[in-house]
PDB file of N, CA and C in Angstrom:
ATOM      1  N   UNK A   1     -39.679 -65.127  96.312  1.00  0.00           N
ATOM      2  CA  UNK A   1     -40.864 -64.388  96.679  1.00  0.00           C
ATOM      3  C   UNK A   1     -41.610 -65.162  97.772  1.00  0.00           C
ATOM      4  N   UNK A   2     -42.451 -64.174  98.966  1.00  0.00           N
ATOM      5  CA  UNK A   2     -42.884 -64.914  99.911  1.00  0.00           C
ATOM      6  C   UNK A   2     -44.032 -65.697  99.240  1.00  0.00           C
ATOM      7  N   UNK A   3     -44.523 -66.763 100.013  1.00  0.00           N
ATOM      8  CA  UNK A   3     -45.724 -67.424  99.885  1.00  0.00           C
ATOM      9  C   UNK A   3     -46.782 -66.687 100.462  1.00  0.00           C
ATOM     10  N   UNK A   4     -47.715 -66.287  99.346  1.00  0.00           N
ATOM     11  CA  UNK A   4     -48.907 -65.225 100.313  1.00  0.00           C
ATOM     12  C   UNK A   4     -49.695 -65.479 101.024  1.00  0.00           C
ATOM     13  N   UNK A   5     -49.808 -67.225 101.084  1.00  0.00           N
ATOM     14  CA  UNK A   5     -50.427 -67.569 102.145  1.00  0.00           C
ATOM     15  C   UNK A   5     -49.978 -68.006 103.179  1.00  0.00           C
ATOM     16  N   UNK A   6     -48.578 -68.099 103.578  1.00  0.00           N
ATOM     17  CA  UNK A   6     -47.947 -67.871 104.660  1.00  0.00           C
ATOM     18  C   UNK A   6     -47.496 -66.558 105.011  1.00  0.00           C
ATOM     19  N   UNK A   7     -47.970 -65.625 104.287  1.00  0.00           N
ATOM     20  CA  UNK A   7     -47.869 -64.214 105.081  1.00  0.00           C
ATOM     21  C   UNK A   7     -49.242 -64.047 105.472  1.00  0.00           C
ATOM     22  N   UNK A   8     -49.980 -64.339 104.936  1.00  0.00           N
ATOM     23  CA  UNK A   8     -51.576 -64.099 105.580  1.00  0.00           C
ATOM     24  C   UNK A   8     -51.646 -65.021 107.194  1.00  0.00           C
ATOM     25  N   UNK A   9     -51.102 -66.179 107.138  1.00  0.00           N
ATOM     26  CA  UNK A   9     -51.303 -67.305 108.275  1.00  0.00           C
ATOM     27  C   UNK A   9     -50.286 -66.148 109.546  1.00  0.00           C
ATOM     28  N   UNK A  10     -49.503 -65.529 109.047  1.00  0.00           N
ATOM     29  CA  UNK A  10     -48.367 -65.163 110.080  1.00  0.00           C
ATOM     30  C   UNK A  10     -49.171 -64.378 110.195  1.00  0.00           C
ATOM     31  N   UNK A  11     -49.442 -63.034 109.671  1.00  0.00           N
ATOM     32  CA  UNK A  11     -50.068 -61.873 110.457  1.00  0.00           C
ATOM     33  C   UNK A  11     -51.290 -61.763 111.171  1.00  0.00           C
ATOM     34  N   UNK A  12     -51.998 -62.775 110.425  1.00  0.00           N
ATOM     35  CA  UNK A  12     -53.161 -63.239 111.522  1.00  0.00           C
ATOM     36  C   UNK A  12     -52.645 -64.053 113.133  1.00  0.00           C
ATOM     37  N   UNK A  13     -51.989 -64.784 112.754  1.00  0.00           N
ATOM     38  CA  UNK A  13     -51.447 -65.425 114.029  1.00  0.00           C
ATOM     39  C   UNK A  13     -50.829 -64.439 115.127  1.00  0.00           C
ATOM     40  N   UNK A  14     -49.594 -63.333 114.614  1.00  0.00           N
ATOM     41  CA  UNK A  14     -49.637 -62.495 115.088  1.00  0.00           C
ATOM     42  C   UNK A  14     -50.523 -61.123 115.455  1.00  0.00           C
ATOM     43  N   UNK A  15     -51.692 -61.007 114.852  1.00  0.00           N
ATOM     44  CA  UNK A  15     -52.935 -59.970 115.336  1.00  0.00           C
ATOM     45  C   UNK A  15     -53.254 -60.824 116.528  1.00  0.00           C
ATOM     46  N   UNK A  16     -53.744 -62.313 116.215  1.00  0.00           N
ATOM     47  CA  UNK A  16     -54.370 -62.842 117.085  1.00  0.00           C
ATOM     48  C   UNK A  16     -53.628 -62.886 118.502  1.00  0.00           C
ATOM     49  N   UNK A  17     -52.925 -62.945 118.651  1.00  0.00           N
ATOM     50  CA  UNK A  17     -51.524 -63.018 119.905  1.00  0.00           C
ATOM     51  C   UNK A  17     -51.806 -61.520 120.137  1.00  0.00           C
ATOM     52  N   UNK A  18     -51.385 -60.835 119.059  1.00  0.00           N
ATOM     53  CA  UNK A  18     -51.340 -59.097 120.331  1.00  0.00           C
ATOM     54  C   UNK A  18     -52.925 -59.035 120.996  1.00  0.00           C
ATOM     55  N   UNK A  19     -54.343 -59.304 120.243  1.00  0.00           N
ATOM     56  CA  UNK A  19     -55.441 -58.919 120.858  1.00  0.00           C
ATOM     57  C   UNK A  19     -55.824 -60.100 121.775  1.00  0.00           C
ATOM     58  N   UNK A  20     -55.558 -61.052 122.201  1.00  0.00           N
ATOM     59  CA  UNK A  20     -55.384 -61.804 123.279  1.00  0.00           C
ATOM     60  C   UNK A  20     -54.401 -61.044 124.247  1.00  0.00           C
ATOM     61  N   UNK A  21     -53.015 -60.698 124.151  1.00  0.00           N
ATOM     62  CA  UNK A  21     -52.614 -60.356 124.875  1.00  0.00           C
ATOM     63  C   UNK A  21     -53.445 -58.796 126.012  1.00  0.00           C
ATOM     64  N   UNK A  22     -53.680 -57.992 124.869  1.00  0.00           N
ATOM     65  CA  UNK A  22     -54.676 -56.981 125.531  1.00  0.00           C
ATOM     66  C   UNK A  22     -56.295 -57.332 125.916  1.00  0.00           C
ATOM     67  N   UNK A  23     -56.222 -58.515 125.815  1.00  0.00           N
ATOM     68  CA  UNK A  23     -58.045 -58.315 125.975  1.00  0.00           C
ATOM     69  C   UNK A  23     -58.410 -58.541 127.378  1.00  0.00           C
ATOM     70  N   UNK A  24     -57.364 -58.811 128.368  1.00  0.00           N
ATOM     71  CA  UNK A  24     -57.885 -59.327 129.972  1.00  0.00           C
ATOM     72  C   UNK A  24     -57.612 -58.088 130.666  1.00  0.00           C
ATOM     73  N   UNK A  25     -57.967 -57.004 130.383  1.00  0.00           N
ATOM     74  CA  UNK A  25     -57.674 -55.801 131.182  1.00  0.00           C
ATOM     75  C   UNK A  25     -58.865 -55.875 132.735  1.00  0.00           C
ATOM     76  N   UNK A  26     -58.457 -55.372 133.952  1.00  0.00           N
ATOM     77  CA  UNK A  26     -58.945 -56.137 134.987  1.00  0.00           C
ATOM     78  C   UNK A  26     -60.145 -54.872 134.755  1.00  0.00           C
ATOM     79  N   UNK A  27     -61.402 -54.819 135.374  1.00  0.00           N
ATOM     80  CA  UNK A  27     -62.221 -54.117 135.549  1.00  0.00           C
ATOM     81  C   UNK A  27     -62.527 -53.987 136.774  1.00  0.00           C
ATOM     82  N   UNK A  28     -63.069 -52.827 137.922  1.00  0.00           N
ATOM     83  CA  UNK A  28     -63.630 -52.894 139.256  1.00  0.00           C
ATOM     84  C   UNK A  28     -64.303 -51.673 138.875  1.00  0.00           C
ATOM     85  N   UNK A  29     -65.442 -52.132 139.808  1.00  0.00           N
ATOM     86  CA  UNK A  29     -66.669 -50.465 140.335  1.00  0.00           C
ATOM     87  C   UNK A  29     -66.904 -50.769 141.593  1.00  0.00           C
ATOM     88  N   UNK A  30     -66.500 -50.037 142.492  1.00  0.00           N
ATOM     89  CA  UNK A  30     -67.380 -49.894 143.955  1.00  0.00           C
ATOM     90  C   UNK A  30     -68.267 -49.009 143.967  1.00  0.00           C
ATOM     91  N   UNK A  31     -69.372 -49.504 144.697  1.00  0.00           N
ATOM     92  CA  UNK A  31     -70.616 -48.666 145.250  1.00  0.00           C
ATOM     93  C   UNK A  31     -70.628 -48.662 146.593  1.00  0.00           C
ATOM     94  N   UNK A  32     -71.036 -47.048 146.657  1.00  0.00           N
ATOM     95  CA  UNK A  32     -71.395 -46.921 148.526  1.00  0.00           C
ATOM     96  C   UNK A  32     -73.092 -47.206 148.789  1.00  0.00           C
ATOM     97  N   UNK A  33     -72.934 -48.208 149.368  1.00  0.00           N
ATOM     98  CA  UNK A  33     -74.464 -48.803 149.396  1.00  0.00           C
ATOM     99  C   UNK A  33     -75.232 -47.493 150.217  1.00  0.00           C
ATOM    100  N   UNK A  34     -75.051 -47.087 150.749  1.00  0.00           N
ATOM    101  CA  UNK A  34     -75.466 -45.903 151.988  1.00  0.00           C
ATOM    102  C   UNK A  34     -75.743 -46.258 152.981  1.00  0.00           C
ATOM    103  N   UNK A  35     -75.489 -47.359 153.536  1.00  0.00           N
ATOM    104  CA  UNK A  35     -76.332 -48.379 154.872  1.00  0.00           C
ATOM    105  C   UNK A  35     -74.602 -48.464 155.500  1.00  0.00           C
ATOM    106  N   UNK A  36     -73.529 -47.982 155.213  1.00  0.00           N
ATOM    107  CA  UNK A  36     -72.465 -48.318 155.972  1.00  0.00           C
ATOM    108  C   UNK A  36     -71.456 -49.477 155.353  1.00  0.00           C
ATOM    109  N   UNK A  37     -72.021 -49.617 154.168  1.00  0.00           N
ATOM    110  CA  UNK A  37     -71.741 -50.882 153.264  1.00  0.00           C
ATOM    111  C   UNK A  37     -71.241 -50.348 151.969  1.00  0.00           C
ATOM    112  N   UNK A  38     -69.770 -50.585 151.341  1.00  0.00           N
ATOM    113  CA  UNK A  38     -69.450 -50.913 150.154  1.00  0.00           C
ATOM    114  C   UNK A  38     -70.053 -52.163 149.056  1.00  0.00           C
ATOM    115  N   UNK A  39     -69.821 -52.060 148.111  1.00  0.00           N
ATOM    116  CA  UNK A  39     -70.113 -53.140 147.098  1.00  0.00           C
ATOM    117  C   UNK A  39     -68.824 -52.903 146.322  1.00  0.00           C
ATOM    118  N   UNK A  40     -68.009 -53.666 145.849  1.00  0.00           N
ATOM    119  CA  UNK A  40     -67.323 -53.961 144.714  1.00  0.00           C
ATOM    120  C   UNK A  40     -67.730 -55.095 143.606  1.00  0.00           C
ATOM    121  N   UNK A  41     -67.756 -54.797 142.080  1.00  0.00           N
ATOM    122  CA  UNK A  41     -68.323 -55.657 141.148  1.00  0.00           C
ATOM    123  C   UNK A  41     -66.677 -55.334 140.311  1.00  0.00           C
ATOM    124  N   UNK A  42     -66.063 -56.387 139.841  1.00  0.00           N
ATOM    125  CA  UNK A  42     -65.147 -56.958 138.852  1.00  0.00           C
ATOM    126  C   UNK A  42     -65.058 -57.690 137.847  1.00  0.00           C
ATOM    127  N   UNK A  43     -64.328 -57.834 137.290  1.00  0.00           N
ATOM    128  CA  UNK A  43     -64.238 -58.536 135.835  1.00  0.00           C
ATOM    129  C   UNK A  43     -63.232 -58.045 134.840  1.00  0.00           C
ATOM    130  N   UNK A  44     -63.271 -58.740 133.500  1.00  0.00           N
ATOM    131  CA  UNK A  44     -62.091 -58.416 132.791  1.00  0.00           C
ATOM    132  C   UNK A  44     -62.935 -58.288 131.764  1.00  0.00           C
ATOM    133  N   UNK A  45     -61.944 -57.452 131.083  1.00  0.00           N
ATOM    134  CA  UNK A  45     -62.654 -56.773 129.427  1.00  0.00           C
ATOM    135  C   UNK A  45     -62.581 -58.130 128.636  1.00  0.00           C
ATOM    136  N   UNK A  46     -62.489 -59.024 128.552  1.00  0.00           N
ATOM    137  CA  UNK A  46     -62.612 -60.402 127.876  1.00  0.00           C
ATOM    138  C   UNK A  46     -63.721 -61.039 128.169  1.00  0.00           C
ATOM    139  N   UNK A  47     -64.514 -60.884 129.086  1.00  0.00           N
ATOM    140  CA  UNK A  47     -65.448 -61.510 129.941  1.00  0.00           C
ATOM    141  C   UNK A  47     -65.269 -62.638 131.203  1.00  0.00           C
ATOM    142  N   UNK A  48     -64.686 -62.517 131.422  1.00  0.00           N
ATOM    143  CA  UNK A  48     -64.080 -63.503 131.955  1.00  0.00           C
ATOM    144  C   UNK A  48     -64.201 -63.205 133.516  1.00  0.00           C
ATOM    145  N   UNK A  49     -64.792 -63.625 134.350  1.00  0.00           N
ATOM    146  CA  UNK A  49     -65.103 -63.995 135.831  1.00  0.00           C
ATOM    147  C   UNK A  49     -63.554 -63.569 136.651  1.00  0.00           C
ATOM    148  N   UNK A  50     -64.303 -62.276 137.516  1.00  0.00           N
ATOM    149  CA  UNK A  50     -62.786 -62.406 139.012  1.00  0.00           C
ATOM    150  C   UNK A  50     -63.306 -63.292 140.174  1.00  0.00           C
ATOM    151  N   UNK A  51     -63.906 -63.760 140.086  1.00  0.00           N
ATOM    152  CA  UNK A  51     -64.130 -65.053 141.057  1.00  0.00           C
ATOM    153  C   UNK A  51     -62.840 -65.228 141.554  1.00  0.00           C
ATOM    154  N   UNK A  52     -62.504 -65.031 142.874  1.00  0.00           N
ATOM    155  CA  UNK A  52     -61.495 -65.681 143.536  1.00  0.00           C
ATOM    156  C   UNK A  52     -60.202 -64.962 143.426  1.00  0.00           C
ATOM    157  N   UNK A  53     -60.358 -63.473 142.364  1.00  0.00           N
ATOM    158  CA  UNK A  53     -59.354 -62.735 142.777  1.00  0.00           C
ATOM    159  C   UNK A  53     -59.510 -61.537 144.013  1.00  0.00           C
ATOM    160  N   UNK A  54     -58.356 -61.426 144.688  1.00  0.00           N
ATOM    161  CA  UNK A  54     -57.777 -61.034 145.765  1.00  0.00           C
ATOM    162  C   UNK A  54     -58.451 -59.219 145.917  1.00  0.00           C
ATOM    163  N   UNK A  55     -58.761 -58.712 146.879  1.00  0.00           N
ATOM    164  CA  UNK A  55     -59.241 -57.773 147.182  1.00  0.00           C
ATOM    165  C   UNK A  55     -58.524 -57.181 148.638  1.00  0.00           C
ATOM    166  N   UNK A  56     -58.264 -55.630 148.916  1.00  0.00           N
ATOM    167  CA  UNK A  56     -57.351 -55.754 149.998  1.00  0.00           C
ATOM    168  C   UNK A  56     -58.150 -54.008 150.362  1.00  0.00           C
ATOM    169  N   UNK A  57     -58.311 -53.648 151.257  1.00  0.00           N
ATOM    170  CA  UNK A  57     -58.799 -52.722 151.478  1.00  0.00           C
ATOM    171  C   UNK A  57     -57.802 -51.956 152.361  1.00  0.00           C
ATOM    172  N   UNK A  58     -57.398 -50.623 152.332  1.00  0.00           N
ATOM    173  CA  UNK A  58     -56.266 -50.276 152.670  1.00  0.00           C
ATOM    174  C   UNK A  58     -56.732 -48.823 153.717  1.00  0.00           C
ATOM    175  N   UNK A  59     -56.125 -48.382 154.014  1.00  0.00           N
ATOM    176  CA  UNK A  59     -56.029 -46.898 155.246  1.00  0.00           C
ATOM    177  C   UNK A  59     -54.968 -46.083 154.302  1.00  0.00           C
ATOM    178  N   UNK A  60     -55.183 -44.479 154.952  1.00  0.00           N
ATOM    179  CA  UNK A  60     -54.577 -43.730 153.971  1.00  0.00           C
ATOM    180  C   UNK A  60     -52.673 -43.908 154.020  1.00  0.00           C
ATOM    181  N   UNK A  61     -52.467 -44.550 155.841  1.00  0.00           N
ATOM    182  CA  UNK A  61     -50.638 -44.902 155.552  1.00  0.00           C
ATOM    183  C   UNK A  61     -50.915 -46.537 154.815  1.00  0.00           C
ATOM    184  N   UNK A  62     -51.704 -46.916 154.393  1.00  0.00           N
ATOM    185  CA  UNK A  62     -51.106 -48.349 153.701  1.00  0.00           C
ATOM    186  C   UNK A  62     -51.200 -49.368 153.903  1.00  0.00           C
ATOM    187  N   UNK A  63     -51.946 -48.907 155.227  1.00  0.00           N
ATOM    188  CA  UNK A  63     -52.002 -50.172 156.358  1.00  0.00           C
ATOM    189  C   UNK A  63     -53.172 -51.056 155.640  1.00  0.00           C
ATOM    190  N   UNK A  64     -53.037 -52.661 155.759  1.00  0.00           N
ATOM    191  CA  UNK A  64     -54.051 -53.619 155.678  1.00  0.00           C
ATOM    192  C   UNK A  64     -54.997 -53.488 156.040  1.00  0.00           C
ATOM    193  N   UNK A  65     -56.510 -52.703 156.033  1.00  0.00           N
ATOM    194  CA  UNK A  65     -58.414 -52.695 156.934  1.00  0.00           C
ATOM    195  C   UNK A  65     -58.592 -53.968 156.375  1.00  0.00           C
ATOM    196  N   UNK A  66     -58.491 -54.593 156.056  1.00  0.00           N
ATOM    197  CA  UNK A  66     -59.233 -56.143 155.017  1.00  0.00           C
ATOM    198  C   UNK A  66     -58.849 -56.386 153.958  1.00  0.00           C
ATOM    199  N   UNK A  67     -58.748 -57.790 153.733  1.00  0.00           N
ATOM    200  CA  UNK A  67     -58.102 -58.189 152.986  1.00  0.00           C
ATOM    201  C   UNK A  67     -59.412 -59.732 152.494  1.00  0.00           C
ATOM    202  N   UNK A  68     -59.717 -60.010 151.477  1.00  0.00           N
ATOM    203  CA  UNK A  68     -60.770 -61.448 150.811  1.00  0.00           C
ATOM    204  C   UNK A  68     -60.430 -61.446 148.987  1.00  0.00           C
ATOM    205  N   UNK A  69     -61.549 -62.156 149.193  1.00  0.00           N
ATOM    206  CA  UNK A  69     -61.249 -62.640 147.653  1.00  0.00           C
ATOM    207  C   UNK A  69     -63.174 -62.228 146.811  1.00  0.00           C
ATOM    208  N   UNK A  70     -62.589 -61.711 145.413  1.00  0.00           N
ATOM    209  CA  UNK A  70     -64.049 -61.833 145.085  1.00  0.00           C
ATOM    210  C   UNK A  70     -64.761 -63.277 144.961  1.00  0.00           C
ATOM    211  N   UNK A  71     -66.387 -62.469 145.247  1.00  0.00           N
ATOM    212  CA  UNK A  71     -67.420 -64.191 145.473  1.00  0.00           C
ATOM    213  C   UNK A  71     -67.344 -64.986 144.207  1.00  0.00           C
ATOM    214  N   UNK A  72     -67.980 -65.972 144.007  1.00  0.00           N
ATOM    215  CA  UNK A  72     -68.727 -66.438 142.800  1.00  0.00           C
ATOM    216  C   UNK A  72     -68.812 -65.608 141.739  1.00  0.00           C
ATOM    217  N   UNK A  73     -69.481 -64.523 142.233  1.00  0.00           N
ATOM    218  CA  UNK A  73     -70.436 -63.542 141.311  1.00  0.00           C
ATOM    219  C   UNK A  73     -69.482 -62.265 141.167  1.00  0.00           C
ATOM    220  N   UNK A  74     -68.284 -62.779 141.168  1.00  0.00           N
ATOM    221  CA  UNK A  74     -67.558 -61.373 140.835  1.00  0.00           C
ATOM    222  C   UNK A  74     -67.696 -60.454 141.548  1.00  0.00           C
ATOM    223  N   UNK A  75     -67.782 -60.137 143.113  1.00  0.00           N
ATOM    224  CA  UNK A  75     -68.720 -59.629 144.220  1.00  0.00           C
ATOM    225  C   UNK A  75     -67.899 -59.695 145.034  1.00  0.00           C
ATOM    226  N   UNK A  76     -67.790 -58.075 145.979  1.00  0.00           N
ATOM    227  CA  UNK A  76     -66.977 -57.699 147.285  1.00  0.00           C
ATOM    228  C   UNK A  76     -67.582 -57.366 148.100  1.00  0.00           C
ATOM    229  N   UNK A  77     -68.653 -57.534 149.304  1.00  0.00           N
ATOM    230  CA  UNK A  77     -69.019 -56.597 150.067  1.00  0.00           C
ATOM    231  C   UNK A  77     -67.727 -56.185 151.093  1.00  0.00           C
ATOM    232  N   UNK A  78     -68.523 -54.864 151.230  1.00  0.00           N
ATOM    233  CA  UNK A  78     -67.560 -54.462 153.211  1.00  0.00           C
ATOM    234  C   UNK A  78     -68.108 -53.455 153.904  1.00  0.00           C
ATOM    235  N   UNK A  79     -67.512 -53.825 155.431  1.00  0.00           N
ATOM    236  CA  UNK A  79     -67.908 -52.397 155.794  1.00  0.00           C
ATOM    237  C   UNK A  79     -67.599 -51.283 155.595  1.00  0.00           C
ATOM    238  N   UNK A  80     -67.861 -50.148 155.030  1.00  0.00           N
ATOM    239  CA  UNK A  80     -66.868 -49.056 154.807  1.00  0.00           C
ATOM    240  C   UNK A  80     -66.166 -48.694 156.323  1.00  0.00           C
ATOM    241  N   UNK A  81     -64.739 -47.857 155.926  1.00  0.00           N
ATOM    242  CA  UNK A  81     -63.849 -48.128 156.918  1.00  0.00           C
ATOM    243  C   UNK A  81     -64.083 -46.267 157.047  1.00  0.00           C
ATOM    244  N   UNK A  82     -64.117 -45.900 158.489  1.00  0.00           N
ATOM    245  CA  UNK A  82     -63.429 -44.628 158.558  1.00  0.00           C
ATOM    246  C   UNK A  82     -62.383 -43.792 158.095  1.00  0.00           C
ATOM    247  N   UNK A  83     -62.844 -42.601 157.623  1.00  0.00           N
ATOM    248  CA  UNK A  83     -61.708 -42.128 157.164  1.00  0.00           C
ATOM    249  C   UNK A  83     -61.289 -42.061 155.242  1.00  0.00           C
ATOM    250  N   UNK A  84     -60.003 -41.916 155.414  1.00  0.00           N
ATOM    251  CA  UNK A  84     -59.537 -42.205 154.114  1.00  0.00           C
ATOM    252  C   UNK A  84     -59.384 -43.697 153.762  1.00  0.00           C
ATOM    253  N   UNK A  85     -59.576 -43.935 152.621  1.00  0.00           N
ATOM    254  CA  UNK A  85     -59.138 -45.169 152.588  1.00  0.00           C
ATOM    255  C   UNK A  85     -59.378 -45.956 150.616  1.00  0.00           C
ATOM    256  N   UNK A  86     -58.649 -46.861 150.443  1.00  0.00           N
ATOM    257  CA  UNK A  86     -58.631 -47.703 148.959  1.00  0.00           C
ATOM    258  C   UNK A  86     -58.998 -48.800 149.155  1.00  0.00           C
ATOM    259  N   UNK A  87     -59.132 -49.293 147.408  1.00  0.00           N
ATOM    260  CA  UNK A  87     -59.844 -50.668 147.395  1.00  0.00           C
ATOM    261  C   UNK A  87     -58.882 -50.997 145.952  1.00  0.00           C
ATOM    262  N   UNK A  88     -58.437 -52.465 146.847  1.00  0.00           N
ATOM    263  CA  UNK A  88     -56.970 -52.515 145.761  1.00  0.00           C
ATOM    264  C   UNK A  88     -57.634 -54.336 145.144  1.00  0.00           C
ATOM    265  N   UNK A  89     -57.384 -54.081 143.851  1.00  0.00           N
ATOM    266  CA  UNK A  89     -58.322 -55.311 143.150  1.00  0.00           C
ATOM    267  C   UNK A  89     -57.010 -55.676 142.224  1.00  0.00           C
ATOM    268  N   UNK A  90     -56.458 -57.269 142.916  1.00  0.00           N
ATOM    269  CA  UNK A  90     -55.307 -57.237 142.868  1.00  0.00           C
ATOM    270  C   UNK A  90     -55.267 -58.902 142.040  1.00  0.00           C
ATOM    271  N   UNK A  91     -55.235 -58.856 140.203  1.00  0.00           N
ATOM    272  CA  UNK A  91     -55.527 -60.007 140.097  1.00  0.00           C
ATOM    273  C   UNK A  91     -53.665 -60.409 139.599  1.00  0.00           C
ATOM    274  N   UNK A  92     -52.797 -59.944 139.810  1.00  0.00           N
ATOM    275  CA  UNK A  92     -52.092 -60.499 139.590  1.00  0.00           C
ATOM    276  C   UNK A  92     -50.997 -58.970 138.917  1.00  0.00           C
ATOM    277  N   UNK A  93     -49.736 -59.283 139.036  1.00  0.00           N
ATOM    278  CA  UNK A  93     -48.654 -58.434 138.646  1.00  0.00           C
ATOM    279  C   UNK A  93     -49.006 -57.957 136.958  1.00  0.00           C
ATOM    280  N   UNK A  94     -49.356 -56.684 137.083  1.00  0.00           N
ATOM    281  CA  UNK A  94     -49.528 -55.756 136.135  1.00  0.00           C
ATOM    282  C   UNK A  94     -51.377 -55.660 135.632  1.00  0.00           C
ATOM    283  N   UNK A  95     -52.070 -56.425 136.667  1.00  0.00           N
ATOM    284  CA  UNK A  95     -53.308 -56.500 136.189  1.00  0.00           C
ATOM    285  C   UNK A  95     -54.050 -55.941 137.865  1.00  0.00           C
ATOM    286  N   UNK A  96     -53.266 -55.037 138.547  1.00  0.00           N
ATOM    287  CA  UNK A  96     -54.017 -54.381 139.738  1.00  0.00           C
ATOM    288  C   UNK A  96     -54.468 -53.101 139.752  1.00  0.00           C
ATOM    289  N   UNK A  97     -55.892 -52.804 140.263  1.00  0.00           N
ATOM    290  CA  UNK A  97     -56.101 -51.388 140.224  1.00  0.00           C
ATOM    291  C   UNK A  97     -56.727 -51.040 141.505  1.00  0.00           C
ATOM    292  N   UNK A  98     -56.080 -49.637 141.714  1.00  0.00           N
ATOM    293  CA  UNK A  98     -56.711 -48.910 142.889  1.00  0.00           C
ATOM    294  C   UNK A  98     -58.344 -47.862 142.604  1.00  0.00           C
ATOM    295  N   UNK A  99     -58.727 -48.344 143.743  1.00  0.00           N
ATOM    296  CA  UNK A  99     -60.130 -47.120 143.760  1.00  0.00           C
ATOM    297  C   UNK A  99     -59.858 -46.536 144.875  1.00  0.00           C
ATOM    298  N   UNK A 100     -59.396 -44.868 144.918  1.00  0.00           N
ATOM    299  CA  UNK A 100     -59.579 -44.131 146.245  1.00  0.00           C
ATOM    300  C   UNK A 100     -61.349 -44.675 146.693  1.00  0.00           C
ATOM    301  N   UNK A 101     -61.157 -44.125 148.448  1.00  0.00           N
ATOM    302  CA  UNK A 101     -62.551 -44.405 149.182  1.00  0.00           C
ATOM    303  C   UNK A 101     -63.500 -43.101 148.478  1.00  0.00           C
ATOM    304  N   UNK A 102     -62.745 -41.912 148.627  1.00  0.00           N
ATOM    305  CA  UNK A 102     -63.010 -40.864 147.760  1.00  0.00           C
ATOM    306  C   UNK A 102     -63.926 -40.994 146.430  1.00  0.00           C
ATOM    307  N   UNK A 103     -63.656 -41.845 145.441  1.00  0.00           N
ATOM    308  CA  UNK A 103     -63.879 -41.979 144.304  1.00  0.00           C
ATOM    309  C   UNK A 103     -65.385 -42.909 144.168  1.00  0.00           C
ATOM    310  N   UNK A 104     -65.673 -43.755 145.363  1.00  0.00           N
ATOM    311  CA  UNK A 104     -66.664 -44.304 145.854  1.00  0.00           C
ATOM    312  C   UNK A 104     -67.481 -43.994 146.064  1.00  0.00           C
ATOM    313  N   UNK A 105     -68.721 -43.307 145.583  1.00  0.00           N
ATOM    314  CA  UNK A 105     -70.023 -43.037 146.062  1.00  0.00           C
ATOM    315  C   UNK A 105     -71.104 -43.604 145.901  1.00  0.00           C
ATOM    316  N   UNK A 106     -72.310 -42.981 146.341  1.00  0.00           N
ATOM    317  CA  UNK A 106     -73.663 -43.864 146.230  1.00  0.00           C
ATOM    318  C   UNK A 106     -73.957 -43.657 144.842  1.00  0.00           C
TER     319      UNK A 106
END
C-alpha cells in the first residue's frame, strides 16, 4: 500500500509544477495616445516585470516599422505608423502576442 504521505508530497509537487508552468502568460495593452503617439504597457500574469522584453512594430506585408525593448516600467512608446500596421510583444518562443494597429484605440 502507498505511503499517504508520499502521495500527498507527489501531487502537490506536481500541482505546483503545472501552475508555475501556466502562470507567466505574457500580457500587452496598447493605447492610442491621440497626439500621434502609441503607448504599450506589458507584463505577465505572475507579476512579473517585461522590462527588457523585445517589441517590434510591423506594416501590413511584415515589414520591420521598429523594433526596442520594453522600459523599466514595462513601457513602449511610438510613433504611430501610417496605415495598417501590428505590435508584436515578443518575450520569447511560445510567449508572443500580436495587437492589430486596428485593435488600438484611444
Amino acid at each position: 500500500m502507498p505511503n499517504p504521505l508520499l502521495l500527498t508530497a507527489s501531487t502537490l509537487a506536481l500541482s505546483l509544477g503545472a501552475t508555475s508552468a501556466l502562470a507567466h502568460t505574457p500580457l500587452i495593452a496598447c493605447y492610442d495616445n491621440g497626439d500621434g503617439t502609441v503607448l504599450c504597457e506589458g507584463g505577465f500574469s505572475d507579476g512579473s516585470s517585461a522590462a527588457g522584453v523585445a517589441i517590434v512594430v510591423m506594416d501590413a506585408q511584415d515589414n520591420v516599422v521598429l523594433e526596442g525593448e520594453m522600459s523599466e516600467y514595462s513601457e513602449f512608446e511610438f510613433d504611430k505608423p501610417d496605415g495598417d500596421y501590428k505590435v508584436v510583444f515578443d518575450a520569447g518562443p511560445g510567449h508572443d502576442v500580436e495587437i492589430a494597429g486596428s485593435d488600438i484605440v484611444e
